[in-house]
N, C-alpha and C. Protein backbone atom coordinates (compact mmCIF):
# COMPACT_ATOMS: atom_id res chain seq x y z
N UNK A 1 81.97 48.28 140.31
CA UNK A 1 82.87 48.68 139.25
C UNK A 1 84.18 49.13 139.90
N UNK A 2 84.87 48.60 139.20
CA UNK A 2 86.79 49.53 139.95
C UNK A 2 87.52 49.85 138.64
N UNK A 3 88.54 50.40 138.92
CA UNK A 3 89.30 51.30 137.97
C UNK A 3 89.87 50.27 137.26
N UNK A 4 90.28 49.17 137.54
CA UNK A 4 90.77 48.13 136.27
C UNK A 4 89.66 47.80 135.04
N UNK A 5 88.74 47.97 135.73
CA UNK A 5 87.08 48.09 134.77
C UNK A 5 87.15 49.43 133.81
N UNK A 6 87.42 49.68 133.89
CA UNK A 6 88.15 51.30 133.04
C UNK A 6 89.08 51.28 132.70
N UNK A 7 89.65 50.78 132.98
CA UNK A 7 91.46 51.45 132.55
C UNK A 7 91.53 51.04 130.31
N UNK A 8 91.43 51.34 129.72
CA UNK A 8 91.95 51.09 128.58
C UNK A 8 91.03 52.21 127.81
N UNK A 9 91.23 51.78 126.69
CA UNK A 9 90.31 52.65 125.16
C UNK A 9 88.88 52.24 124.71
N UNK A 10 88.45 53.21 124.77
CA UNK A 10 86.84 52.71 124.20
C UNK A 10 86.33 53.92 123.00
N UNK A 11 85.52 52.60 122.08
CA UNK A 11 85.20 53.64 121.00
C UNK A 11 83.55 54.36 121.32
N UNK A 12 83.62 55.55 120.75
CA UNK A 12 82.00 55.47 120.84
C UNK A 12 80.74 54.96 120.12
N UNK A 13 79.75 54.36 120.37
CA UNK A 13 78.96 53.74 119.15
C UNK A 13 77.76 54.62 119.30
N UNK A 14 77.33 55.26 119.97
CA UNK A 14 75.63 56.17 120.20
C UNK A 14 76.00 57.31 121.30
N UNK A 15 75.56 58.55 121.10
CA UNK A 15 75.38 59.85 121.75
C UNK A 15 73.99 60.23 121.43
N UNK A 16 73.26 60.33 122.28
CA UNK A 16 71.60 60.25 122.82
C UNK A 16 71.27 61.42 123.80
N UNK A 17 70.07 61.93 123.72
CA UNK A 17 70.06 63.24 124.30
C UNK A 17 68.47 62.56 124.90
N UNK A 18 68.15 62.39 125.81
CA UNK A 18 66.92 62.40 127.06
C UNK A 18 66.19 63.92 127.44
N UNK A 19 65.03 64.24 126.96
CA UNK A 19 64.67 65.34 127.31
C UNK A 19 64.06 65.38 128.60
N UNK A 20 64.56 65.46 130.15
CA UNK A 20 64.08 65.19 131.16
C UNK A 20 62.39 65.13 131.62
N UNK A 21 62.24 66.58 131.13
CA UNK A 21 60.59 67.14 130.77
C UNK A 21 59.18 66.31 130.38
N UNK A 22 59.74 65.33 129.07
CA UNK A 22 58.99 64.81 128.39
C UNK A 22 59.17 63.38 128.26
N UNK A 23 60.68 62.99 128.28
CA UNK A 23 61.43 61.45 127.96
C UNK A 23 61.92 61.16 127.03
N UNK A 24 61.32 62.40 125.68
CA UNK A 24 61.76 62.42 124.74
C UNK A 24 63.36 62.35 124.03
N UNK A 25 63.83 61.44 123.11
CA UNK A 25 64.75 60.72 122.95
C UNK A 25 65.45 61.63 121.64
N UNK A 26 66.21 62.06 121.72
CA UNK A 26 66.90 63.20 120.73
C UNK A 26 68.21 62.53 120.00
N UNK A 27 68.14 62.80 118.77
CA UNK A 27 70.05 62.75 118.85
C UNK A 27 70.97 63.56 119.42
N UNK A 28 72.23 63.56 120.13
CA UNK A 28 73.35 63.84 120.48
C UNK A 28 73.35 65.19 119.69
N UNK A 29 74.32 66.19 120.15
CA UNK A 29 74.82 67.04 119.65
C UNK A 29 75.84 66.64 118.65
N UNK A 30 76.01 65.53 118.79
CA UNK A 30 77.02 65.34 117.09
C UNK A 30 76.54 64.39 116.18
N UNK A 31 74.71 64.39 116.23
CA UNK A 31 74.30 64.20 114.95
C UNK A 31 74.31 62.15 114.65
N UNK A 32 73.74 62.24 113.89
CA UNK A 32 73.56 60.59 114.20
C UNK A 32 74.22 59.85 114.08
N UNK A 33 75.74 59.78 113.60
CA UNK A 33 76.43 58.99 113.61
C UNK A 33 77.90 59.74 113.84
N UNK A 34 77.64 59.67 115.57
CA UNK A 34 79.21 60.10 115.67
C UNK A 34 80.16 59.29 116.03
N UNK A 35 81.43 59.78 115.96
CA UNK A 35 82.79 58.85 116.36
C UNK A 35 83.39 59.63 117.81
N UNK A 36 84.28 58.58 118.19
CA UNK A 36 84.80 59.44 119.63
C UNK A 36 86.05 58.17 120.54
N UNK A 37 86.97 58.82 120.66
CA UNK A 37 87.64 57.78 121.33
C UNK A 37 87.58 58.67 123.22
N UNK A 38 87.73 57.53 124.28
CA UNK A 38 87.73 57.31 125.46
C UNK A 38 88.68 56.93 125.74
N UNK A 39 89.71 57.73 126.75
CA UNK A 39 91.11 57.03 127.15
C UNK A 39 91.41 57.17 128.16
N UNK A 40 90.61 56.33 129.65
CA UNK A 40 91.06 56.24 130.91
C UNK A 40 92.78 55.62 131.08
N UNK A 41 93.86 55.83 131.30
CA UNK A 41 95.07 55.10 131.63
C UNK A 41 95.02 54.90 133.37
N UNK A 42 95.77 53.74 133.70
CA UNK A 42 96.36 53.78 135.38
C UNK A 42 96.82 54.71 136.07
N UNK A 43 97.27 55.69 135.59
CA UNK A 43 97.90 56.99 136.25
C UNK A 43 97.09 57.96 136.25
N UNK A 44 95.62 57.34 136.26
CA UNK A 44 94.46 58.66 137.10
C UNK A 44 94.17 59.83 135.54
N UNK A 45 94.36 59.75 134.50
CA UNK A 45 94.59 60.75 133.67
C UNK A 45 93.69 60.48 132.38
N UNK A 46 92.86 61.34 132.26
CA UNK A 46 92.20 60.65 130.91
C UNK A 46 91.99 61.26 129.70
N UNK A 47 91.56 61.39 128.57
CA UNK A 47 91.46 61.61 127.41
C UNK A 47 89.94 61.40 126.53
N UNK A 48 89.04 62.73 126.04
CA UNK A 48 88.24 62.29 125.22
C UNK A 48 88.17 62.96 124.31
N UNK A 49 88.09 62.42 122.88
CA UNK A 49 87.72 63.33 121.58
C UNK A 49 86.44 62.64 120.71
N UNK A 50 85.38 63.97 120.40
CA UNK A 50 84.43 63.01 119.74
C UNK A 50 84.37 64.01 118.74
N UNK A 51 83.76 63.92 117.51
CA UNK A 51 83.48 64.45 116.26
C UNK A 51 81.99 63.60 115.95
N UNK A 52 81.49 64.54 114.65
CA UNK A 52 80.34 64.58 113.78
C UNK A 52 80.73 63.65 112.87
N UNK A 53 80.17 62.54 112.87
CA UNK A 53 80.14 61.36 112.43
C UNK A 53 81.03 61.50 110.64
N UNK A 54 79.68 62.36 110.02
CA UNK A 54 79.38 62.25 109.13
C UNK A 54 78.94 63.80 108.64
N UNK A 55 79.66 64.67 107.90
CA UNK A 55 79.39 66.26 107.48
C UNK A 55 78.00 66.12 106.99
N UNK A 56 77.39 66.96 108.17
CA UNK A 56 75.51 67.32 107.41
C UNK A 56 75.95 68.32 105.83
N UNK A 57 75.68 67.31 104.89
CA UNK A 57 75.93 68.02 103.54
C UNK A 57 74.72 69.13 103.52
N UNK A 58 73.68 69.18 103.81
CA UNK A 58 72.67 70.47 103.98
C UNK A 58 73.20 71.39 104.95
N UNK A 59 73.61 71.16 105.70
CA UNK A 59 74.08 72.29 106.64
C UNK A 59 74.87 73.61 105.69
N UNK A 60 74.54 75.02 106.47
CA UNK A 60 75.66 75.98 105.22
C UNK A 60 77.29 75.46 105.60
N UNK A 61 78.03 75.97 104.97
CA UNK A 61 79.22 75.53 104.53
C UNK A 61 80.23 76.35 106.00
N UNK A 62 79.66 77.39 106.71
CA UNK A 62 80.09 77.73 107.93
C UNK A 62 79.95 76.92 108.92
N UNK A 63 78.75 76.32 108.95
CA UNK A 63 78.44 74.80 110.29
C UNK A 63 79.59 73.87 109.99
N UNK A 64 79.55 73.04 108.50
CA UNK A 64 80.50 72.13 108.45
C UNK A 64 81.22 72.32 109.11
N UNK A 65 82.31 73.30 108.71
CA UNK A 65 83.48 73.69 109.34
C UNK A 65 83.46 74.23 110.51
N UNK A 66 82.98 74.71 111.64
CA UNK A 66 83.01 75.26 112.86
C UNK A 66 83.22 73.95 113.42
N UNK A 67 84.74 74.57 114.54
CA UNK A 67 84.85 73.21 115.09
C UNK A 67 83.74 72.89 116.34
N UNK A 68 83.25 73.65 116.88
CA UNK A 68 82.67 73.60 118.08
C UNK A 68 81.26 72.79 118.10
N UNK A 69 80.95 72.62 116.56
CA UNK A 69 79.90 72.05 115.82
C UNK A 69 80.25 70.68 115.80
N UNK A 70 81.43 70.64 115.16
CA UNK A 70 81.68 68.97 114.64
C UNK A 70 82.94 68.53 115.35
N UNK A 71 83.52 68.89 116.58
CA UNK A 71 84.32 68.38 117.35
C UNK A 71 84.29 68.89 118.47
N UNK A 72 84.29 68.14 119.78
CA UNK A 72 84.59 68.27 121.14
C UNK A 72 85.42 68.01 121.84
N UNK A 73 86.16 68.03 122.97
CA UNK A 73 87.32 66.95 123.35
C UNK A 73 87.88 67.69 124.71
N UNK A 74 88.18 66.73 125.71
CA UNK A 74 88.75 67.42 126.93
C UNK A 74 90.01 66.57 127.44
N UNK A 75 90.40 66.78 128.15
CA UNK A 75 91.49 65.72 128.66
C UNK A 75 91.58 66.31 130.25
N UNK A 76 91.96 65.13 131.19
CA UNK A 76 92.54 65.73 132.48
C UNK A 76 92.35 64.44 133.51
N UNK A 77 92.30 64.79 134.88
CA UNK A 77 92.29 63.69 135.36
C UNK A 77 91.02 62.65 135.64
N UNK A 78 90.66 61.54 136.35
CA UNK A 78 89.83 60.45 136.52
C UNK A 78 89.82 60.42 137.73
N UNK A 79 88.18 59.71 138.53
CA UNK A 79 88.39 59.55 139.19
C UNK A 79 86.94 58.03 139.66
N UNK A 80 86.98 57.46 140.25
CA UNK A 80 85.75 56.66 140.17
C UNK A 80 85.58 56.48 141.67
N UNK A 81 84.11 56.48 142.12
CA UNK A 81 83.49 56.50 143.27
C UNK A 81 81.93 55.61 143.20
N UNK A 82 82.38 54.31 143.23
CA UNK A 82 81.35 53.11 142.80
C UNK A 82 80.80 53.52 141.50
N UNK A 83 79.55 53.86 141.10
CA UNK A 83 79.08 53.80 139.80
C UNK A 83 79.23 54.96 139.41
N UNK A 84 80.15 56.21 139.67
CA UNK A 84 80.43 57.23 139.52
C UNK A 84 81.58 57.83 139.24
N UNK A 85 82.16 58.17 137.84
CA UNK A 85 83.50 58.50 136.91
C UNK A 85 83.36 59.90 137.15
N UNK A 86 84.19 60.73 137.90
CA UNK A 86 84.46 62.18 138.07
C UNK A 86 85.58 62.44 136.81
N UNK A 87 85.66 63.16 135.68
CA UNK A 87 86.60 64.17 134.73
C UNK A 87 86.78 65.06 135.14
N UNK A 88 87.75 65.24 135.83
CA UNK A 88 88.72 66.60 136.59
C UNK A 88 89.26 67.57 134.87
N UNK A 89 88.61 68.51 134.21
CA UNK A 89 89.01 68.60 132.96
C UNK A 89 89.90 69.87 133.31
N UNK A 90 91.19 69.71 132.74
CA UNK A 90 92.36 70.62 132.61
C UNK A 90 92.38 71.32 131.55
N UNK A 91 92.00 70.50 130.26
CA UNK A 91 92.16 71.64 128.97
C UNK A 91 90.74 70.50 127.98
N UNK A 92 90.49 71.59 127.46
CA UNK A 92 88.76 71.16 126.34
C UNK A 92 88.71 72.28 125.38
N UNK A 93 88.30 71.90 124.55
CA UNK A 93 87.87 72.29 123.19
C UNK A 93 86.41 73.08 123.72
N UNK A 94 86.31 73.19 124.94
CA UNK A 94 85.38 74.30 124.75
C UNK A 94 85.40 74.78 126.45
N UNK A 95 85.77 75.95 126.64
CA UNK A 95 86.91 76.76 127.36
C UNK A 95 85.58 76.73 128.91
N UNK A 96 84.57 77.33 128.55
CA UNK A 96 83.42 76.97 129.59
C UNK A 96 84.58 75.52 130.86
N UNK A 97 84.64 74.72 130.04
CA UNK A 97 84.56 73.43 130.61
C UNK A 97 85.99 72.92 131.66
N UNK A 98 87.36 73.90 131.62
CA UNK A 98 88.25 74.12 132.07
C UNK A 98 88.11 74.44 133.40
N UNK A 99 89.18 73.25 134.01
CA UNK A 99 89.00 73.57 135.86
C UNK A 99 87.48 73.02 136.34
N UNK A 100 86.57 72.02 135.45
CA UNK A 100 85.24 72.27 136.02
C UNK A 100 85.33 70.09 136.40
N UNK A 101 84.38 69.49 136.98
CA UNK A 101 83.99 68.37 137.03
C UNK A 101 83.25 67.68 136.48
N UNK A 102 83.48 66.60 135.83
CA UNK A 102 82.52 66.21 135.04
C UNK A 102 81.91 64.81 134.96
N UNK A 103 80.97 65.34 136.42
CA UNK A 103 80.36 64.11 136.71
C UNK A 103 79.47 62.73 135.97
N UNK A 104 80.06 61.53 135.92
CA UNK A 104 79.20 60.70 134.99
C UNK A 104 78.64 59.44 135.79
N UNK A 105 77.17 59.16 135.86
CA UNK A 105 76.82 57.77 135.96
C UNK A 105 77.18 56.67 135.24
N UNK A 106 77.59 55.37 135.91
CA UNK A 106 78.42 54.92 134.79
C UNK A 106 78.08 53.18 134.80
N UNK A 107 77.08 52.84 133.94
CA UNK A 107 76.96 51.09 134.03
C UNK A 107 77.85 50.42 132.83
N UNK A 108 78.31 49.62 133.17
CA UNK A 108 79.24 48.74 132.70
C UNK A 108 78.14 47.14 132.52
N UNK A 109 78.44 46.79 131.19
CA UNK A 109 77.94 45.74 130.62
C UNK A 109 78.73 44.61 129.77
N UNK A 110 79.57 44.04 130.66
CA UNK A 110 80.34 43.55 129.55
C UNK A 110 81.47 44.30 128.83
N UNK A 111 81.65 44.28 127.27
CA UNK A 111 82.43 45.28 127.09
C UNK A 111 81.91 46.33 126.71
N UNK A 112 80.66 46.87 127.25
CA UNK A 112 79.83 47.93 126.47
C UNK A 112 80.18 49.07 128.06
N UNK A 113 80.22 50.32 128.30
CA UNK A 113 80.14 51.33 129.14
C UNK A 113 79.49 52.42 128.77
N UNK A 114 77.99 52.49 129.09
CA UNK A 114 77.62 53.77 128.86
C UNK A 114 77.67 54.59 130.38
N UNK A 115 78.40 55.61 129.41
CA UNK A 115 77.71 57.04 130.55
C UNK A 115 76.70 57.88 130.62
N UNK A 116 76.54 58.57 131.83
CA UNK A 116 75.24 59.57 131.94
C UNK A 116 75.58 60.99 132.18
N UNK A 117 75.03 61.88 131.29
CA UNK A 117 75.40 62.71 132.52
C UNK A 117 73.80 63.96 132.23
N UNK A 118 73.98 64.83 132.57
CA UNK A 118 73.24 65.78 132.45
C UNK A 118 73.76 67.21 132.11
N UNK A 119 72.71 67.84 131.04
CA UNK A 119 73.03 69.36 130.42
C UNK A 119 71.87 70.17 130.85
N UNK A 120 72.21 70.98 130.53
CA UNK A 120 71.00 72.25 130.46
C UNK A 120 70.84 72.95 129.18
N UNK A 121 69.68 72.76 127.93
CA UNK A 121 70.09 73.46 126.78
C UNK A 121 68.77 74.71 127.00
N UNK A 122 69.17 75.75 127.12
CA UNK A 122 67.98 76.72 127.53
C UNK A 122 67.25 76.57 128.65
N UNK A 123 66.06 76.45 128.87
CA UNK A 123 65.41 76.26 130.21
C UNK A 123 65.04 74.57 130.63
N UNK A 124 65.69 73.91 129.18
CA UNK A 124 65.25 72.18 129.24
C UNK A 124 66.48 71.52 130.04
N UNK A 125 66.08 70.60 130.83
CA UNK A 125 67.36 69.67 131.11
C UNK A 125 67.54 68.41 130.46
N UNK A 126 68.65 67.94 129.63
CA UNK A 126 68.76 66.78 129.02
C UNK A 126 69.80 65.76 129.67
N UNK A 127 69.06 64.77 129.29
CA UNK A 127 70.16 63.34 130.22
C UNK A 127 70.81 63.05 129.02
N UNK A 128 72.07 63.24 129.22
CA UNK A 128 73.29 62.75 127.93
C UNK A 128 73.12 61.12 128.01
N UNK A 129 73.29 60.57 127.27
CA UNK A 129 73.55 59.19 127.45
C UNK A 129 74.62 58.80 125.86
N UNK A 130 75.79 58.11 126.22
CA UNK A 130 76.76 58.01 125.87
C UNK A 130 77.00 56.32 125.96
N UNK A 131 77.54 55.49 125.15
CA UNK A 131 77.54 54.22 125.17
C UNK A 131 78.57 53.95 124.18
N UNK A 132 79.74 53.15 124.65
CA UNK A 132 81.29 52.84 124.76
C UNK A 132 81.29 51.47 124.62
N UNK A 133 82.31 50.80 123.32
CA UNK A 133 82.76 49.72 123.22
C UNK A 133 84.05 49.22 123.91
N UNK A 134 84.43 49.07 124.68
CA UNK A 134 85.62 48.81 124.56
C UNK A 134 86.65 47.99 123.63
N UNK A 135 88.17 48.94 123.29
CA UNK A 135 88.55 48.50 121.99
C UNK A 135 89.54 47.32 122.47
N UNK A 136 89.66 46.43 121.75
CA UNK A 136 90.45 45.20 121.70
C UNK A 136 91.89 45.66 121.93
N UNK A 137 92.69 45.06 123.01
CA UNK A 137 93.63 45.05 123.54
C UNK A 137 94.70 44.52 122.69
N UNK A 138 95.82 45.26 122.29
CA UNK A 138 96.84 44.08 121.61
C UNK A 138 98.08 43.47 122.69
């Protein structure tokens, strides 16, 4: 993989949560049908925003609206090291994540790119898995 293999916009189509423990296959923290744009550019610098697909109408009326619930997003620099996309994140929608690295496994299929990465939610570890269209060039 090289950085021309990256360089443009990708939408998101699936956010998948791997329960390391068990194998068990979760939805994403933004719920089953989320949206999200991906914006590696040539000048090393990148861009991500994802949201909650779709407002859980059962949820109370405080979840809807909390952004931390139904939107995420970081921006900062790129970096790639064979199958491996480093996010140098400068500024995020969730302050934890500032100044930190954000290492991703990264297979490329065509125009499909999923990433990997790994969380910790309590004492469980989950494998993120993330999977990217790339959007049509004009």
């Amino acid at each position: 993989m090289t950085d021309d293999d990256l360089i443009g916009a990708w939408r998101l189509l699936s956010y998948h949560d791997i329960d390391e423990g068990t194998g068990t296959l979760g939805e994403g923290p933004l719920g089953p049908h989320p949206r999200g744009i991906l914006i590696y550019d040539p000048s090393g610098h990148m861009t991500v925003g994802m949201m909650r697909g779709t407002p859980d109408a059962e949820a109370p009326a405080a979840r809807r609206t909390a952004p931390l619930t139904t939107y995420m997003g970081y921006a900062g620099t790129w970096s790639l090291d064979g199958a491996t996309v480093v996010h140098s994140v400068e500024v995020s929608s969730h302050l934890h994540m500032v100044g930190t690295e954000q290492v991703r496994d990264a297979a490329l299929d065509g125009r499909r790119l999923t990433l990997y990465g790994t969380a910790v939610m309590g004492e469980r570890r989950q494998r993120r898995v993330l999977l990217w269209e790339r959007e049509d060039q004009s």
